[in-house]
N, C-alpha and C. Protein backbone atom coordinates (compact mmCIF):
# COMPACT_ATOMS: atom_id res chain seq x y z
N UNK A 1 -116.09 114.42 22.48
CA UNK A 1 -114.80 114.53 21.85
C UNK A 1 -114.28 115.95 22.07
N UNK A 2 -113.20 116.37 22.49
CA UNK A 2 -111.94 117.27 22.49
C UNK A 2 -111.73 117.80 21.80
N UNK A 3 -111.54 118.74 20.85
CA UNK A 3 -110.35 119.17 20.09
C UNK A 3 -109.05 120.04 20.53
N UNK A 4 -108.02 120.21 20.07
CA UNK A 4 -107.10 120.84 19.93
C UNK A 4 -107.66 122.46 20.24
N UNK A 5 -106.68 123.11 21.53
CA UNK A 5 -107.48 124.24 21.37
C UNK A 5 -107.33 124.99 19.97
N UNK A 6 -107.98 125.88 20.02
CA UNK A 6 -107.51 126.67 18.61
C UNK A 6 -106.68 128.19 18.90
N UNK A 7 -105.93 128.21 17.92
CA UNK A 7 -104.97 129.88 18.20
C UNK A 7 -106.23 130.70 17.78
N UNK A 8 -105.59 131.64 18.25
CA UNK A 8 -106.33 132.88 18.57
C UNK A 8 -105.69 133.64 16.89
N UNK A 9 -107.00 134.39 16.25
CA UNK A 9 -106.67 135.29 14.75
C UNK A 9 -105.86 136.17 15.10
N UNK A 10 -105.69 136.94 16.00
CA UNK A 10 -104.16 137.92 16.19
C UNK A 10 -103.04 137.00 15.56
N UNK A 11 -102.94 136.07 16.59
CA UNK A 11 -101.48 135.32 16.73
C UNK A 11 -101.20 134.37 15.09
N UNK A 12 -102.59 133.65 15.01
CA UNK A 12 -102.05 133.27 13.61
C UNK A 12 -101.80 134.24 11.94
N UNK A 13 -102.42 135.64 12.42
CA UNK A 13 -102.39 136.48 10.99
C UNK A 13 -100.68 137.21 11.39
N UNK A 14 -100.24 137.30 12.77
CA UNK A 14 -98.62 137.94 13.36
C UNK A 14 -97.84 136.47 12.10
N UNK A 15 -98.13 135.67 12.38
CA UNK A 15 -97.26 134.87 12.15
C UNK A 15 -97.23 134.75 10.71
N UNK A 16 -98.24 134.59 10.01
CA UNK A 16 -98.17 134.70 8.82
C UNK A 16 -97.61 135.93 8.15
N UNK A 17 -97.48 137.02 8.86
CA UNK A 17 -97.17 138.56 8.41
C UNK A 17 -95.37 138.15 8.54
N UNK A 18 -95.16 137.57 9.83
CA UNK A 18 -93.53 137.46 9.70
C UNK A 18 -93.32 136.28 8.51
N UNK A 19 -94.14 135.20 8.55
CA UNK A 19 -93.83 134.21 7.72
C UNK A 19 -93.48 135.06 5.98
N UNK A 20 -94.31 136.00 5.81
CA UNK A 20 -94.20 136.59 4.13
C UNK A 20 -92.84 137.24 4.43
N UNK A 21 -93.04 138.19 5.45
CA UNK A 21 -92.04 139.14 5.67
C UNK A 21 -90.31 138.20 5.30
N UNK A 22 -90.20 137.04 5.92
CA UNK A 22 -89.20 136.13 5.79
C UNK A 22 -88.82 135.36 4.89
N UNK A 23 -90.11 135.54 3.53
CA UNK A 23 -89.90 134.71 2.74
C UNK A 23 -90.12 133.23 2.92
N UNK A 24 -90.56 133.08 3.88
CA UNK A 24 -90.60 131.22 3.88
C UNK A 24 -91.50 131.08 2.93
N UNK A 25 -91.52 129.63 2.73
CA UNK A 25 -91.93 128.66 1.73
C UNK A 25 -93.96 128.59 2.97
N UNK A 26 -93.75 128.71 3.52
CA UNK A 26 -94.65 127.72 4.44
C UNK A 26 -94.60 128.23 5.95
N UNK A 27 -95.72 128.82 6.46
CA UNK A 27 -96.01 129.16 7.50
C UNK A 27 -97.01 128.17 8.54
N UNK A 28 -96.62 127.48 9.91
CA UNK A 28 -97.25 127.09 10.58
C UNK A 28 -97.26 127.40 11.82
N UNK A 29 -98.67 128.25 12.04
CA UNK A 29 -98.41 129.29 13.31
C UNK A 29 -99.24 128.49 14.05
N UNK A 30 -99.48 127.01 14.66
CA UNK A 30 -99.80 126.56 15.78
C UNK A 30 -99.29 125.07 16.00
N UNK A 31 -99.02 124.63 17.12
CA UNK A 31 -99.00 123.49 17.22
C UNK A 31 -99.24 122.19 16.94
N UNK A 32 -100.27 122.40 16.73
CA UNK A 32 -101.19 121.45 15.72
C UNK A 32 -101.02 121.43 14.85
N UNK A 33 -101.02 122.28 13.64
CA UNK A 33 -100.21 122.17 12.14
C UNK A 33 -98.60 121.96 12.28
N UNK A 34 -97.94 122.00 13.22
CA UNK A 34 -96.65 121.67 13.34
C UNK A 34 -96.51 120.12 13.52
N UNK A 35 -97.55 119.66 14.30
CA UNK A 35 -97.68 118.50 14.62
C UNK A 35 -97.80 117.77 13.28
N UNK A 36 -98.72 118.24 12.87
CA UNK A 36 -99.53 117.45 12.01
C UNK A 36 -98.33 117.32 10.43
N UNK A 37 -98.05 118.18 10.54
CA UNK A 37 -96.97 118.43 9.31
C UNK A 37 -95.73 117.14 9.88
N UNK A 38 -95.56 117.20 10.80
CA UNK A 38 -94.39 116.42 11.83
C UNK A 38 -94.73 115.10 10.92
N UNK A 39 -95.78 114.29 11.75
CA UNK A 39 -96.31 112.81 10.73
C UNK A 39 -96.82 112.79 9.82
N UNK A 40 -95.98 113.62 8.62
CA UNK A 40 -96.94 113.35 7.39
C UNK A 40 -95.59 112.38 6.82
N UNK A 41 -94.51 112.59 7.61
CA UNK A 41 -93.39 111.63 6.96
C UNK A 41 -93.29 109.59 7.95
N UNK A 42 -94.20 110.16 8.81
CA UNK A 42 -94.05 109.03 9.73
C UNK A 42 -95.24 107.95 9.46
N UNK A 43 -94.73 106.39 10.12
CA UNK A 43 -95.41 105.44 9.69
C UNK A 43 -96.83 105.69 9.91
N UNK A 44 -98.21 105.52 8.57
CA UNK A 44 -99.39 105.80 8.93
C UNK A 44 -100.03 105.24 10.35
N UNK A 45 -99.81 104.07 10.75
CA UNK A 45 -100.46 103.52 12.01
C UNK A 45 -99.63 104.05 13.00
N UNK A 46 -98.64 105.44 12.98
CA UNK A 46 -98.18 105.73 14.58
C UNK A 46 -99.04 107.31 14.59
N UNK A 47 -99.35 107.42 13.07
CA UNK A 47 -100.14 108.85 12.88
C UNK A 47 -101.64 108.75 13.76
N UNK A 48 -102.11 107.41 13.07
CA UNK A 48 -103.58 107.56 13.71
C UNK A 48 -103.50 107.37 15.11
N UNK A 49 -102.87 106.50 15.49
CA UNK A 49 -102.58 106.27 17.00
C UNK A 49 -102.13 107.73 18.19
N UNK A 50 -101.55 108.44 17.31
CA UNK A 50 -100.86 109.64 17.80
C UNK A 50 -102.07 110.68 17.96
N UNK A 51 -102.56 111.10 16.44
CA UNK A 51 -103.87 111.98 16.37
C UNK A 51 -105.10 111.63 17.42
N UNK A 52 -105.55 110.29 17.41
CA UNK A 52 -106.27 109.80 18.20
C UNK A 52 -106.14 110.34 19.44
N UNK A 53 -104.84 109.92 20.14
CA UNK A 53 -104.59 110.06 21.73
C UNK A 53 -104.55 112.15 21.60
N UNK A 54 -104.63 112.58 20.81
CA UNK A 54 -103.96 113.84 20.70
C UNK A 54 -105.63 114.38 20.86
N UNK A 55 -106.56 114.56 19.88
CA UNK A 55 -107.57 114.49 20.39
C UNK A 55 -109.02 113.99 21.34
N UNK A 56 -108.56 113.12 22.07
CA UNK A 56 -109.04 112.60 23.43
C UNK A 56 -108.50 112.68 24.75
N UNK A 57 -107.25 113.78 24.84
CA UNK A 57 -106.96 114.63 26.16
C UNK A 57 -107.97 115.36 25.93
């Protein structure tokens, strides 16, 4: 099994530093949590289907 590469701690602690700096509600400094945040509103069986194929490239 595959996973998702992972960001690198520079790039995700930059992002979180602009994320405070900006005031957001919610910081997601990689793809994968963007993703994943993406289908939390979408039908559960296109999530698993999606995650699935997402981790088996």
């Amino acid at each position: 099994m595959t996973y998702p590469p992972v960001s690198g701690a520079v790039a995700i602690v930059a992002a979180a530093l602009d994320g405070i700096e900006a005031h957001r509600p919610e910081v997601l400094a990689d793809d994968w949590s963007r993703q994943v945040k993406a289908w939390l509103s979408e039908d559960p069986s296109l999530i698993y289907k999606e995650a699935a194929a997402a981790l088996t490239d």
